[in-house]
C-alpha atoms as a PDB file:
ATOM      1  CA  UNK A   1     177.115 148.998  64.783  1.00  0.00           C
ATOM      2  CA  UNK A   2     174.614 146.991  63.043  1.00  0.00           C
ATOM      3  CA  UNK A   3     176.258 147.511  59.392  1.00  0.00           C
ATOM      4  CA  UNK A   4     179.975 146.298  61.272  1.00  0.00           C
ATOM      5  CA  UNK A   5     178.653 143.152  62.462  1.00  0.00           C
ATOM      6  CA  UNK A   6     176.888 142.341  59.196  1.00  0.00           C
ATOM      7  CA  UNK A   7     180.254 142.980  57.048  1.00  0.00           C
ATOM      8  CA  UNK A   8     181.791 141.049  59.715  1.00  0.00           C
ATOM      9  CA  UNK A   9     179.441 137.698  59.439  1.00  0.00           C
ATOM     10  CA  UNK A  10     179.986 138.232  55.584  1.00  0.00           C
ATOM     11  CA  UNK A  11     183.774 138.370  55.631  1.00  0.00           C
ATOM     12  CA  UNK A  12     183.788 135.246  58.363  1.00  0.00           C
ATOM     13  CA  UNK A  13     181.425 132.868  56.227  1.00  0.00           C
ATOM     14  CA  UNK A  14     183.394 134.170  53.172  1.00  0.00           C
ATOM     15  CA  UNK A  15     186.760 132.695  55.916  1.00  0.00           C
ATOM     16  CA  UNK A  16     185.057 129.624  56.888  1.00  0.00           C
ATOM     17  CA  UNK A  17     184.017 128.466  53.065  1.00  0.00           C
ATOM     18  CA  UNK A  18     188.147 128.915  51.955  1.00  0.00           C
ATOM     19  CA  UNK A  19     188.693 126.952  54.884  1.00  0.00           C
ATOM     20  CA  UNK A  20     186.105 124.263  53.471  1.00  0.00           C
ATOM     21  CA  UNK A  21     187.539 124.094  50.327  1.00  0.00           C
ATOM     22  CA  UNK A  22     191.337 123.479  51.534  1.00  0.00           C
ATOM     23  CA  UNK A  23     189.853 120.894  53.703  1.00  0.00           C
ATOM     24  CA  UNK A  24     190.945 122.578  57.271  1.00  0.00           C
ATOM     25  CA  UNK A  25     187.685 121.349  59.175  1.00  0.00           C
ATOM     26  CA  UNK A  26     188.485 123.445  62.447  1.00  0.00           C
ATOM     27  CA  UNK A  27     188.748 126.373  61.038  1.00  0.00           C
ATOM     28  CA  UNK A  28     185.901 126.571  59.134  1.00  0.00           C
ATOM     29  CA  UNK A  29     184.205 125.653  62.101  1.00  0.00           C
ATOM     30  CA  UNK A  30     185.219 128.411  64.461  1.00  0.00           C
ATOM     31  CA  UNK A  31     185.119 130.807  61.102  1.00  0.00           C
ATOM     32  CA  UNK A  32     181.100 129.711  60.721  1.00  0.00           C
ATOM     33  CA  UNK A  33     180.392 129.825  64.591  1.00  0.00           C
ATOM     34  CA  UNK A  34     182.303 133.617  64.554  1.00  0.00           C
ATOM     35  CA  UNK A  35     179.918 134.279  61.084  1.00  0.00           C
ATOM     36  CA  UNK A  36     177.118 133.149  62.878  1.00  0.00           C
ATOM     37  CA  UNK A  37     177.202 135.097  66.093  1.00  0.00           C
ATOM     38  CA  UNK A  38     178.005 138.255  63.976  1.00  0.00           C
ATOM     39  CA  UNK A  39     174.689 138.140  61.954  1.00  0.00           C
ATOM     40  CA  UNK A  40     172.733 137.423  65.254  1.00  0.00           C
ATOM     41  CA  UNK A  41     174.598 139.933  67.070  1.00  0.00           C
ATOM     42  CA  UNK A  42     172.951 142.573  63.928  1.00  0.00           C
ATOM     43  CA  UNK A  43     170.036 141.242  64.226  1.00  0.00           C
ATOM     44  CA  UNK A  44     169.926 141.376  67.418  1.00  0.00           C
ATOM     45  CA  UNK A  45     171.102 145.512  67.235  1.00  0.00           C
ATOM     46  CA  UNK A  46     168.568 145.697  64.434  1.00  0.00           C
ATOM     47  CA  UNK A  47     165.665 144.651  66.484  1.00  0.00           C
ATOM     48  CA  UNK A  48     166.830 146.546  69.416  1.00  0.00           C
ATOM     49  CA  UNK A  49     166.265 149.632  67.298  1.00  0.00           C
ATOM     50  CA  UNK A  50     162.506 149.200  66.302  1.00  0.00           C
ATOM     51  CA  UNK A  51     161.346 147.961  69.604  1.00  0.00           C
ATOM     52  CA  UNK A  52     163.359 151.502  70.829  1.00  0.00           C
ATOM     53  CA  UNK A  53     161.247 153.024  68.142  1.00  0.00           C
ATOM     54  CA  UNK A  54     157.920 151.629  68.658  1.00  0.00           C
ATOM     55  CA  UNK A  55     158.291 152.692  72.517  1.00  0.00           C
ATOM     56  CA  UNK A  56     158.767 155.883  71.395  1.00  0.00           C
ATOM     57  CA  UNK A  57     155.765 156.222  68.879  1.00  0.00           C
ATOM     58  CA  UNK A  58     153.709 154.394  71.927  1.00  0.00           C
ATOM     59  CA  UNK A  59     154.414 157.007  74.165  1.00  0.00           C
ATOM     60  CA  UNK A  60     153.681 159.901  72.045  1.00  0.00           C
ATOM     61  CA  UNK A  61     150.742 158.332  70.788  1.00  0.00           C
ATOM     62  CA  UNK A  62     149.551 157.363  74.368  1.00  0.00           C
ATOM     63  CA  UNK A  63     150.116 161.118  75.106  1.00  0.00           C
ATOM     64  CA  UNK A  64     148.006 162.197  72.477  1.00  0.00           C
ATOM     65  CA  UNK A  65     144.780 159.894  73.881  1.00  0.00           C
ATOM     66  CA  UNK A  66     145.365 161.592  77.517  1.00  0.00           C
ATOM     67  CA  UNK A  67     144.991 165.473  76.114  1.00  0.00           C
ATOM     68  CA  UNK A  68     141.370 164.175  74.190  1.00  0.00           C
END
């Protein structure tokens, strides 16, 4: 999901700068904005991941002090 939203901020700045250069001012707005919340939406998926991650090495390491 990460990967879609990341070729999806790429493609919508790619948008927004054609829409620069022909001078249509709205639509590079709303193309940017669009861009914008794609690559935070990844981030946000990406970060979701390693705190997922790190709750699981927590546990099993949290285990691991119980059984000593």
């Amino acid at each position: 999901m990460e990967r879609f939203f990341q070729v999806a901020a790429v493609i919508l700045i790619g948008v927004a700068a054609y829409f620069l250069w022909s001078g249509n001012t709205d639509g590079t707005f709303i193309a940017a904005v669009l861009g914008a919340v794609a690559f935070f939406l990844s981030v946000r998926f990406q970060v979701k991941e390693r705190l997922k991650q790190r709750g699981n090495d927590a546990t099993r390491g949290h285990g691991d002090a119980e059984t000593r």
